[in-house]
Structure formats: structure tokens, C-alpha cells
N, C-alpha and C. Protein backbone atom coordinates (compact mmCIF):
# COMPACT_ATOMS: atom_id res chain seq x y z
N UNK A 1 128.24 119.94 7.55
CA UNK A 1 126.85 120.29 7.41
C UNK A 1 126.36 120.03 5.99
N UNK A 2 127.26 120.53 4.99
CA UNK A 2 126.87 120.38 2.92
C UNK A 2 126.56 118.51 3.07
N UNK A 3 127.32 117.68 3.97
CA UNK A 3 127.20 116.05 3.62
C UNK A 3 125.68 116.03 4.48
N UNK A 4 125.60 116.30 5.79
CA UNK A 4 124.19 115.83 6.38
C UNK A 4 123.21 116.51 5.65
N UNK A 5 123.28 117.70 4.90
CA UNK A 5 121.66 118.30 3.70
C UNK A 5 122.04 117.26 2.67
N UNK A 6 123.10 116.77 2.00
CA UNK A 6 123.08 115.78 0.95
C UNK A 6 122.76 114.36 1.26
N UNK A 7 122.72 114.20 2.91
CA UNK A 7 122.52 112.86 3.03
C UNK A 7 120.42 113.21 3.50
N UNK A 8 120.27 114.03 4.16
CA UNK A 8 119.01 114.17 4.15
C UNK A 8 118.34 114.00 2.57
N UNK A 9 118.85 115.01 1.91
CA UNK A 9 118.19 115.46 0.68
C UNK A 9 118.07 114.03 -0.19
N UNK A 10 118.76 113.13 0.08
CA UNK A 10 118.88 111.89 -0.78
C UNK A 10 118.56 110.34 -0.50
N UNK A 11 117.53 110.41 0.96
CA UNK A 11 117.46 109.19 0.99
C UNK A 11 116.31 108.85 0.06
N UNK A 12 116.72 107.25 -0.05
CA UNK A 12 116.14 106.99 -1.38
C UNK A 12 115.64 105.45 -0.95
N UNK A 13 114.37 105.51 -1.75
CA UNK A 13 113.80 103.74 -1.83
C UNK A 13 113.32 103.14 -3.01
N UNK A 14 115.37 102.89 -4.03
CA UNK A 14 114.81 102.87 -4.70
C UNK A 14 113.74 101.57 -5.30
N UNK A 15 113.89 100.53 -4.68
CA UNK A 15 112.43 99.05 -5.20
C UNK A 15 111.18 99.91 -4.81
N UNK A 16 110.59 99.51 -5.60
CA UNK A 16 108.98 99.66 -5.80
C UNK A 16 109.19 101.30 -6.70
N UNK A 17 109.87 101.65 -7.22
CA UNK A 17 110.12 103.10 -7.70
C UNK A 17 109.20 103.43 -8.45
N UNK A 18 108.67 104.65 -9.01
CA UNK A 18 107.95 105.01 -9.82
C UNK A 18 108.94 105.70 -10.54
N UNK A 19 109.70 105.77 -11.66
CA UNK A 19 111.21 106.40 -12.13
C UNK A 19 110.86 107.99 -11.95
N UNK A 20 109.74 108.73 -12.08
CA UNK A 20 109.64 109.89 -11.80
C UNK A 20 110.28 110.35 -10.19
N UNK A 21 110.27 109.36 -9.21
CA UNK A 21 109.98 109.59 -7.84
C UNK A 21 111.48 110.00 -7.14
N UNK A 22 112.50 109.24 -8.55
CA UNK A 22 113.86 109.88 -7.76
C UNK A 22 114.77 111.22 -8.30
N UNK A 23 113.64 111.84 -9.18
CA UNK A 23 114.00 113.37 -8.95
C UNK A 23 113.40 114.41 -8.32
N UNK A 24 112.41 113.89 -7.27
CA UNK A 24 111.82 114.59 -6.12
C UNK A 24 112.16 114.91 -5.03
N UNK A 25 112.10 115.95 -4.27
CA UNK A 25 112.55 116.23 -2.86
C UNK A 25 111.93 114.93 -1.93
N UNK A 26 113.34 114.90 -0.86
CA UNK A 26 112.54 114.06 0.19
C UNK A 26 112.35 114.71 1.14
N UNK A 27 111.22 114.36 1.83
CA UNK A 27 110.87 115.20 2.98
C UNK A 27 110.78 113.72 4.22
N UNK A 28 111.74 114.21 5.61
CA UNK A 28 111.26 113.64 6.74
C UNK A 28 111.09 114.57 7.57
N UNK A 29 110.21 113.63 8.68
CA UNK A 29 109.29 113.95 9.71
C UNK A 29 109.56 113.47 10.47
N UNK A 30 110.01 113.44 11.86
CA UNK A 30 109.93 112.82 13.12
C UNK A 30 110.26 113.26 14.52
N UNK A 31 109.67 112.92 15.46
CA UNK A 31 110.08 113.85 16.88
C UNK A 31 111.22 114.13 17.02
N UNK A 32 112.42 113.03 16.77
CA UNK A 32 113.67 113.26 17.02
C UNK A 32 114.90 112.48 16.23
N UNK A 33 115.62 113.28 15.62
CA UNK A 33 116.61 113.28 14.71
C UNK A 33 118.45 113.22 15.31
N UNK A 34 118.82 112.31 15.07
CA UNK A 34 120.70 112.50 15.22
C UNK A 34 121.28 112.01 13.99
N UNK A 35 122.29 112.85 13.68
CA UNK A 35 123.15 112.91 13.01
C UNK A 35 124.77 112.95 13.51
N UNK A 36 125.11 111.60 12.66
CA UNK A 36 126.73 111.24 13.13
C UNK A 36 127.72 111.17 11.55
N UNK A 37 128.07 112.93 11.36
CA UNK A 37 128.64 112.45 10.35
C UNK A 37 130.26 111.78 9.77
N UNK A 38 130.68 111.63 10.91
CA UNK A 38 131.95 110.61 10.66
C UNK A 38 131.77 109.22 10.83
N UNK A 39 130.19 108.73 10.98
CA UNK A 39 130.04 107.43 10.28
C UNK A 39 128.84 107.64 9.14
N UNK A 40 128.75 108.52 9.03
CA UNK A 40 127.69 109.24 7.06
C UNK A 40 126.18 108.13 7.71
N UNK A 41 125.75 108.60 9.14
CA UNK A 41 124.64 107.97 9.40
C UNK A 41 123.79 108.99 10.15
N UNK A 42 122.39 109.22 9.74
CA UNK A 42 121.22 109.81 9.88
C UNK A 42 120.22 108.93 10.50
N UNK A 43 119.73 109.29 11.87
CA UNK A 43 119.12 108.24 12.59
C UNK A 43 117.40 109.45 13.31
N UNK A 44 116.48 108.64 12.69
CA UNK A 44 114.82 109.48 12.94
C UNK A 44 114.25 108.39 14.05
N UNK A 45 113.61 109.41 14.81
CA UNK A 45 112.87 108.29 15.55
C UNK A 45 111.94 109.36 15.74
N UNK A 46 110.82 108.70 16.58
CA UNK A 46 109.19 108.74 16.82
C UNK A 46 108.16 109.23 15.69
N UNK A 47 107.43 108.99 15.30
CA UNK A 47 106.27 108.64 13.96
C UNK A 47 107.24 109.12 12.77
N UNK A 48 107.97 108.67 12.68
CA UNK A 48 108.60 108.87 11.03
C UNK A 48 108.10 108.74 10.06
N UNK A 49 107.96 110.05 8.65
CA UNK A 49 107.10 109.82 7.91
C UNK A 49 107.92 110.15 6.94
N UNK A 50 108.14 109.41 5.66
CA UNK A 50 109.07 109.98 4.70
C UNK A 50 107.97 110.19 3.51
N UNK A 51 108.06 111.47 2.21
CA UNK A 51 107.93 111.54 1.33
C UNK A 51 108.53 111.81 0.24
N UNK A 52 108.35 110.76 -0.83
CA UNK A 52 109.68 111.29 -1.91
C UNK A 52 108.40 110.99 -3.06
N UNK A 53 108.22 112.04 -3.83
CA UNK A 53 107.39 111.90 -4.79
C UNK A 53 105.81 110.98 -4.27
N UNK A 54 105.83 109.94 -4.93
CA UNK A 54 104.50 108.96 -4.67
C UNK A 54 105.07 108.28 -3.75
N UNK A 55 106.03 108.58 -3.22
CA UNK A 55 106.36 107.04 -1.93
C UNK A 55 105.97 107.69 -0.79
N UNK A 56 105.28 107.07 0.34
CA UNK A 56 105.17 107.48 2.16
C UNK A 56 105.73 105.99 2.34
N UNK A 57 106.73 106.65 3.29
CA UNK A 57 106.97 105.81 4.37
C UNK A 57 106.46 105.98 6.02
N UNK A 58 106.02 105.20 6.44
CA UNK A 58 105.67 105.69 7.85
C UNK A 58 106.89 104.50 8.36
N UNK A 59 107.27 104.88 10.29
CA UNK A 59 107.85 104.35 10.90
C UNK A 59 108.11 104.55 12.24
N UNK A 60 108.31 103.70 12.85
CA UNK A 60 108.74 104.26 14.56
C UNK A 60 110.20 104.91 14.41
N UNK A 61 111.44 104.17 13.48
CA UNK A 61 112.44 104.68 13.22
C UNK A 61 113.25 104.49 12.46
N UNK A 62 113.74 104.85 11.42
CA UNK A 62 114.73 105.14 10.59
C UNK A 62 116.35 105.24 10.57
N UNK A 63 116.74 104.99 10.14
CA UNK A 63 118.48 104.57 10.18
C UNK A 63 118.74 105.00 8.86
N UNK A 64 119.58 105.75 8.28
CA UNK A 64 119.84 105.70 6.76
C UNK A 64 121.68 106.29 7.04
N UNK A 65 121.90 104.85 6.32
CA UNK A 65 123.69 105.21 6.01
C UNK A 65 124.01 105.28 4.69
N UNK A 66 125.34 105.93 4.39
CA UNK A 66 125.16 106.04 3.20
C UNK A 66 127.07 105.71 3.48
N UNK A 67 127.57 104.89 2.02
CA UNK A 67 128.70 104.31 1.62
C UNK A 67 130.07 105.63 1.27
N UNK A 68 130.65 105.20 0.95
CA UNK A 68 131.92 106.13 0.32
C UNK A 68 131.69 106.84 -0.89
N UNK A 69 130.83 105.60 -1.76
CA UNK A 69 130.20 105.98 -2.94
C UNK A 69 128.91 107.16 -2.86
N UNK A 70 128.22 107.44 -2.10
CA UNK A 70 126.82 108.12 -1.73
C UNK A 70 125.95 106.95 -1.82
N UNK A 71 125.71 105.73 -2.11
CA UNK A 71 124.62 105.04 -2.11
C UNK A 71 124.42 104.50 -0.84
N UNK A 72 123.17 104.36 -0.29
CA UNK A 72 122.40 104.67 0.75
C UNK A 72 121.80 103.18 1.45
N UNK A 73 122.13 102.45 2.04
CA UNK A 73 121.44 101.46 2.97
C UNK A 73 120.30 102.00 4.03
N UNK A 74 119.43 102.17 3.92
CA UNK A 74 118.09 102.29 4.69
C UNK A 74 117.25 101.09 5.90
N UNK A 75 117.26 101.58 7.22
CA UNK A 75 116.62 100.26 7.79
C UNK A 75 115.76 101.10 8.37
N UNK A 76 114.36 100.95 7.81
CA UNK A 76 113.07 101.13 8.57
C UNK A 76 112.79 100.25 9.70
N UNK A 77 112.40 100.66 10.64
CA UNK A 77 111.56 99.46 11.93
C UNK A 77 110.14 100.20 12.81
N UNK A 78 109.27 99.45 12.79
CA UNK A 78 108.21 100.17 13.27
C UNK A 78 107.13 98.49 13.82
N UNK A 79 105.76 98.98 14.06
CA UNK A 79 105.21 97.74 14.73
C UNK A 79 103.56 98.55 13.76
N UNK A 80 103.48 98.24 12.52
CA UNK A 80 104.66 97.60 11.43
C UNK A 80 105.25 98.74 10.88
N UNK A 81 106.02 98.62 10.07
CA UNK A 81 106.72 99.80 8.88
C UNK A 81 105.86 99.69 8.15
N UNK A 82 104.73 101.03 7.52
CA UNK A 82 104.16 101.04 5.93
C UNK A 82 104.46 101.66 5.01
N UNK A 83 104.46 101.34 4.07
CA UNK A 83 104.88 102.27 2.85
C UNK A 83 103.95 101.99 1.51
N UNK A 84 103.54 102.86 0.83
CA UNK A 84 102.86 102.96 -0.43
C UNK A 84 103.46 104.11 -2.09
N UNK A 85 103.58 103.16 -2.75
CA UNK A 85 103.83 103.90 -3.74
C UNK A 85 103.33 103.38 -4.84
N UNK A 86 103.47 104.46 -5.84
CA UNK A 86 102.82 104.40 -7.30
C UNK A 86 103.90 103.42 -8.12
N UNK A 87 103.48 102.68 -9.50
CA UNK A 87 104.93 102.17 -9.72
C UNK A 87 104.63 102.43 -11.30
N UNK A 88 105.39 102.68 -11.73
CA UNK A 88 105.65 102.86 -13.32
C UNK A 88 104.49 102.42 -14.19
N UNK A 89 104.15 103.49 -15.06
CA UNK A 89 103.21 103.15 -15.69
C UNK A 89 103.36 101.75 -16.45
N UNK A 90 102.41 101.01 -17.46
CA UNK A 90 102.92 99.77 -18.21
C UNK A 90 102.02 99.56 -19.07
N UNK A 91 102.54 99.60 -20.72
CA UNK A 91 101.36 99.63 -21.69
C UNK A 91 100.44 100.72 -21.88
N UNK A 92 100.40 101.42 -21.48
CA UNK A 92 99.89 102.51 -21.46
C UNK A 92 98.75 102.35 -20.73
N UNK A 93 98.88 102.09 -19.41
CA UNK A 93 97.96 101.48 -18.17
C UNK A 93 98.38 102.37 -17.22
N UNK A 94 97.96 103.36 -16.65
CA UNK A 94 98.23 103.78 -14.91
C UNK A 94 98.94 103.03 -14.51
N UNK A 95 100.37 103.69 -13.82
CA UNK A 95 101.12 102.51 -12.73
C UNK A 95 100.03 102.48 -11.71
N UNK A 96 100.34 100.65 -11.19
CA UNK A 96 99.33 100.63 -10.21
C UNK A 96 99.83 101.24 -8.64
N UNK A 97 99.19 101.14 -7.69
CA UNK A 97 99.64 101.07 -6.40
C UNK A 97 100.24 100.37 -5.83
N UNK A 98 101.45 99.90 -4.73
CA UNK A 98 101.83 98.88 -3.91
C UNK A 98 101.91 99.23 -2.93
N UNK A 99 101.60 98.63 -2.30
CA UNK A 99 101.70 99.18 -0.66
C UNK A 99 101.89 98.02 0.06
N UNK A 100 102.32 97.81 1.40
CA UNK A 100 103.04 96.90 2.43
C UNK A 100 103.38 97.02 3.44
N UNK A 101 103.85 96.06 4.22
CA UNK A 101 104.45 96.48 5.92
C UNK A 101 104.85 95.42 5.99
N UNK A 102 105.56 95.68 7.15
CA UNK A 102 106.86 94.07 8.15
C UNK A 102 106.82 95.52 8.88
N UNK A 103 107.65 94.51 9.90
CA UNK A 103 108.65 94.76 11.51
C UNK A 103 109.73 95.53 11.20
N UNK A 104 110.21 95.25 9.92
CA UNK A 104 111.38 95.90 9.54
C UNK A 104 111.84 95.83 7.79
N UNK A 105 112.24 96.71 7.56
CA UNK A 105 112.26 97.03 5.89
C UNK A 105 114.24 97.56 5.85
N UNK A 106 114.48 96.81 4.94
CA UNK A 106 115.79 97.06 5.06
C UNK A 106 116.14 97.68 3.11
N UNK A 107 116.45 98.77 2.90
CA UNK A 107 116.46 99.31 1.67
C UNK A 107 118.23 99.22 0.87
N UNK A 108 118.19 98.80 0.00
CA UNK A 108 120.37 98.80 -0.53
C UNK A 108 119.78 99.75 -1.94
N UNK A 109 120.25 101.07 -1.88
CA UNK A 109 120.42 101.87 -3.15
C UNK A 109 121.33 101.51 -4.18
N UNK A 110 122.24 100.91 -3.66
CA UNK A 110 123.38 100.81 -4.40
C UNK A 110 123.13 98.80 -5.28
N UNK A 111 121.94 98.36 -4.81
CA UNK A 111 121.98 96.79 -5.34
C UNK A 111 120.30 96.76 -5.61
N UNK A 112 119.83 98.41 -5.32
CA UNK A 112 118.61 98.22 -5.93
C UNK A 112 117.37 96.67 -5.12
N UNK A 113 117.92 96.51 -4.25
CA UNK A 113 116.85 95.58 -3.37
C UNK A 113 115.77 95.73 -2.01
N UNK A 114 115.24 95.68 -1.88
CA UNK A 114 114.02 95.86 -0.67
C UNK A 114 114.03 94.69 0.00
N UNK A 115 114.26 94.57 1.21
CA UNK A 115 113.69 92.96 2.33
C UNK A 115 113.11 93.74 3.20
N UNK A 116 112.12 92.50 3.08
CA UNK A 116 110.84 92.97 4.36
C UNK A 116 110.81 91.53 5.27
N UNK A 117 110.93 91.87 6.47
CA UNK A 117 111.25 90.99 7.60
C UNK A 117 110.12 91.21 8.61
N UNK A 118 109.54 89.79 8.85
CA UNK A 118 108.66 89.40 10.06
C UNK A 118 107.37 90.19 9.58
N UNK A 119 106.36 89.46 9.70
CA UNK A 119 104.83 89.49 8.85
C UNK A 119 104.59 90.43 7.88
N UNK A 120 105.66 89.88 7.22
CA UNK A 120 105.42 90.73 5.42
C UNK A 120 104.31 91.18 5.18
N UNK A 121 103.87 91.65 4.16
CA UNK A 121 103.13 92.07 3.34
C UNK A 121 103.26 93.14 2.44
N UNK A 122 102.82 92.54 0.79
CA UNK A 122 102.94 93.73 0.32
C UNK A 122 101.75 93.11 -1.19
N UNK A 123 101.43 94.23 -1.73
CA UNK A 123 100.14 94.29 -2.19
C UNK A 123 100.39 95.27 -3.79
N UNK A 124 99.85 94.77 -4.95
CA UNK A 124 99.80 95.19 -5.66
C UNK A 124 98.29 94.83 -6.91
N UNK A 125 98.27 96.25 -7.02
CA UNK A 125 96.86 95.75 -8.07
C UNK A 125 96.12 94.51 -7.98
N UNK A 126 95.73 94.57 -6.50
CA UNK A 126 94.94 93.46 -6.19
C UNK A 126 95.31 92.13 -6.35
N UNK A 127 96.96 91.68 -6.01
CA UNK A 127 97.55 90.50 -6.05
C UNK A 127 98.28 90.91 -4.23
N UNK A 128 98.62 89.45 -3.75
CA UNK A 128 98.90 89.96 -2.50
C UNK A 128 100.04 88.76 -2.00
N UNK A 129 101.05 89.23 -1.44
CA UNK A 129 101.86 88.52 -0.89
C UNK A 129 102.24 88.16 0.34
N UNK A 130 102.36 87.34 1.37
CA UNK A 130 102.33 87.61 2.99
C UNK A 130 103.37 86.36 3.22
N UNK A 131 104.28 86.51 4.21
CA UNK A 131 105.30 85.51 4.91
C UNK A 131 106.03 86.33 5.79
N UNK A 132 107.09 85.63 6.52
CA UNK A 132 107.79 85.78 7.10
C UNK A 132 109.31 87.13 6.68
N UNK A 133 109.01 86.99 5.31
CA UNK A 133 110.47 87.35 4.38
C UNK A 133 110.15 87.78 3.11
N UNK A 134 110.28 89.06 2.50
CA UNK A 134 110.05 89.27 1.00
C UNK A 134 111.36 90.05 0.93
N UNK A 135 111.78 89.40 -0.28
CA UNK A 135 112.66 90.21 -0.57
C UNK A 135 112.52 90.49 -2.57
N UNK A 136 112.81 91.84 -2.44
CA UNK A 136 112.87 92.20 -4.22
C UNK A 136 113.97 92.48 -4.39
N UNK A 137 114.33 92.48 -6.03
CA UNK A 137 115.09 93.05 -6.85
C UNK A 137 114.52 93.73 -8.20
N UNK A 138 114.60 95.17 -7.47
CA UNK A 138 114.09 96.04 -8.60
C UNK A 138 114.54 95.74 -10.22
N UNK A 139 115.54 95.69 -10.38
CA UNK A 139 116.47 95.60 -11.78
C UNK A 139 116.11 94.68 -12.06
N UNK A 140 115.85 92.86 -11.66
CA UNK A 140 115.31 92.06 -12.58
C UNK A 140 113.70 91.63 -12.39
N UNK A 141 113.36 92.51 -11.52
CA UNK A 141 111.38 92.71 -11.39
C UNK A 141 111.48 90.41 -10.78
N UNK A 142 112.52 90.65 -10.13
CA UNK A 142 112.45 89.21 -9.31
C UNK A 142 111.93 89.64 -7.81
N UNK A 143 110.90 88.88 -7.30
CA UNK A 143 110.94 88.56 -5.81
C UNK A 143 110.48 86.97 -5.72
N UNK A 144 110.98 86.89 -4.02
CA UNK A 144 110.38 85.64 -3.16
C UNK A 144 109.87 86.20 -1.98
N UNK A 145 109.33 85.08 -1.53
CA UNK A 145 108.77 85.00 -0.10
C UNK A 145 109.10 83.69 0.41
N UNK A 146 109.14 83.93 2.00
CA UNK A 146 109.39 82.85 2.53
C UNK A 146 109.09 82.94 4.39
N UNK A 147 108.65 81.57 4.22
CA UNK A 147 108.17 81.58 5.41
C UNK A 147 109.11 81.33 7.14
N UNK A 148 110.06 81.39 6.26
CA UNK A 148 110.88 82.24 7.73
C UNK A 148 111.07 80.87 8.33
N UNK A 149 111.66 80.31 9.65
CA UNK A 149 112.47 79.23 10.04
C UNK A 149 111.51 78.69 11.00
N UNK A 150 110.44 79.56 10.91
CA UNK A 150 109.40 77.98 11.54
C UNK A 150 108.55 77.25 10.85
N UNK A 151 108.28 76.00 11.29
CA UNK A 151 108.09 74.72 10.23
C UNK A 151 106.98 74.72 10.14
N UNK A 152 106.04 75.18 10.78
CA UNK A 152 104.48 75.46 10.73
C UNK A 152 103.95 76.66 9.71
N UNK A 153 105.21 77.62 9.59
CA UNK A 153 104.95 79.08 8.90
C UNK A 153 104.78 78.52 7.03
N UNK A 154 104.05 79.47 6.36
CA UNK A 154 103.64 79.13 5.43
C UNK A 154 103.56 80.22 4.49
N UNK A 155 103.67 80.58 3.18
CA UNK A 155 103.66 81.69 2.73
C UNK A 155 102.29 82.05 1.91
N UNK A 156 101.76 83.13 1.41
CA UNK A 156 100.48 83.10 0.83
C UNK A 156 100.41 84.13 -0.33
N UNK A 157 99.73 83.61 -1.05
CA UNK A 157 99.86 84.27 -2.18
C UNK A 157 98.42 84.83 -3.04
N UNK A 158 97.65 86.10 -3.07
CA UNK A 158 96.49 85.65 -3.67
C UNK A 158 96.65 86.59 -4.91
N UNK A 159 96.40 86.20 -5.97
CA UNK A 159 96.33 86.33 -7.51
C UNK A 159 95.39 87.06 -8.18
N UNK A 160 95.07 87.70 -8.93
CA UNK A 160 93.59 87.86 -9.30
C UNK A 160 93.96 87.66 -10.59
N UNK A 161 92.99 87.35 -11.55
CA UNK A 161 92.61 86.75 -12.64
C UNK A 161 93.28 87.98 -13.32
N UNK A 162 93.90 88.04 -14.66
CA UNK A 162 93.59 89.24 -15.42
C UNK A 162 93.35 89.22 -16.41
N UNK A 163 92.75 90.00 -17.03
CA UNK A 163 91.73 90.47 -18.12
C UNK A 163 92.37 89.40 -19.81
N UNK A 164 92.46 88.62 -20.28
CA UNK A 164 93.11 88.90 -22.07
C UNK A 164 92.22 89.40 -22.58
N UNK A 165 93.16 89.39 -23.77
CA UNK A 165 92.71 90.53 -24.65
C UNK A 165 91.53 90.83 -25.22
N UNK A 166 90.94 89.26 -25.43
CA UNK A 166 89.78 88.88 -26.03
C UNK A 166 88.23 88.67 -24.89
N UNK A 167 89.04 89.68 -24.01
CA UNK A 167 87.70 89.22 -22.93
C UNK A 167 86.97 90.53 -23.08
N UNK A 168 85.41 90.79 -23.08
CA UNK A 168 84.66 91.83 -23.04
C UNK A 168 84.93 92.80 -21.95
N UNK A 169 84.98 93.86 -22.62
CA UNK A 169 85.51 95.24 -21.87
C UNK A 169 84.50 96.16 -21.45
């Protein structure tokens, strides 16, 4: 029972983090919950809603395993999975917002990466990303997109201008 409150108490997402967000309680929500702890796996289904600090996750269902080590593999799936969070302040600027969805969101605590599978999207301070495939890496602030294995699919990207320094405020 002490491993399933430590595996509840700790799921974690950590890409897109706001560093405040992973010393917050997590809270889930969903019609129906199993727990199998001789494979260290926690399984939510019907409207799944996670909160950990500034992050919501919504979902049809949730999977969260966790390793030998405690670090945590997460697979969201929903029609779509959303999630929104705040992300680290920068320059002394408000962190902005990001928010996103796919078919399926697959989370690695332990490698610090996010993939979002089948009609991506994810959105930040009014820049926007959409394909088949996003995948991040929190630790080197790297992502791609990609348009997935059909030859017609295409990825999109929209930008917004930003401000220098020397532009009227």
C-alpha cells in the first residue's frame, strides 16, 4: 500500500515543467482506477484529470509505471489527450503558457522526454506546432516534428514575430 501512495503521490510530467511544479501534490481523477503492484503499474480510466501544480492533464486513460529506480514512464491516450502548463519564467518575463493534444502522449521521467503521437499539437506564446509526431527533450530545450509515414502528411509551423529590443514598447 506505502509503494501505490508513493506511486500515486509521484506521477510526474516532467517536459514542459514549470521547476516549481515538481514539488506539488498530484492530484488524479477518474471513474475507475487499478492498481498492480508487482508490476509498480497504476492504470486510470474514464475522464482522467491530473493536477500537479500548473500542469492539467485531461484523458480517457492513463497508464503510469514506474522502474526499479522510482522514475516513472507515463502513457496518456484520449480522443485527444490535453494538457496545459505554465513554463519557467525567462528574463524576467512571466513563464508563458503551453498547451497541446495528440491521440496519445507518452511521458519518460527518468530521460526527461515528452512524444506526442497522431495529430500533434502543441502551442506556446503564440508559436504553434502540428504533425503527426512531436517529440521533446526537456534538458536540451530540443524538439522535432514530423509528419509521420504518410507521404502526403506535412508538418506546420506558425511563428510569431518577436519584439527586439529596439522596437517601441
Amino acid at each position: 500500500m506505502r509503494r501505490l501512495l508513493a506511486l500515486l503521490l509521484c506521477v510526474s510530467f516532467p517536459a514542459f515543467a514549470e521547476k516549481a511544479d515538481k514539488d506539488k501534490p498530484t492530484q488524479v481523477e477518474a471513474n475507475k482506477m487499478q492498481s498492480d503492484e508487482t508490476r509498480r503499474m497504476n492504470i486510470f480510466e474514464g475522464n482522467v484529470v491530473v493536477t500537479k501544480g500548473t500542469l492539467t492533464v485531461r484523458a480517457d486513460r492513463l497508464v503510469v509505471r514506474q522502474d526499479a529506480e522510482g522514475f516513472q514512464l507515463t502513457t496518456a491516450t484520449g480522443a485527444p489527450v490535453r494538457f496545459r502548463q505554465r513554463q519557467d519564467p525567462k528574463e524576467g518575463k512571466e513563464g508563458a503558457w503551453m498547451d497541446g493534444e495528440a491521440l496519445r502522449l507518452e511521458m519518460d521521467d527518468k530521460k526527461s522526454t515528452i512524444e506526442l503521437f497522431d495529430k500533434a499539437r502543441v502551442s506556446r506564446d503564440g508559436d504553434e506546432v502540428t504533425g503527426d509526431y512531436i517529440f521533446v527533450d526537456q534538458r536540451s530545450d530540443y524538439f522535432s516534428v514530423s509528419s509521420g509515414k504518410k507521404e502526403a502528411g506535412r508538418v506546420k509551423a506558425i511563428i510569431q514575430p518577436k519584439p527586439s529590443e529596439d522596437s517601441p514598447k
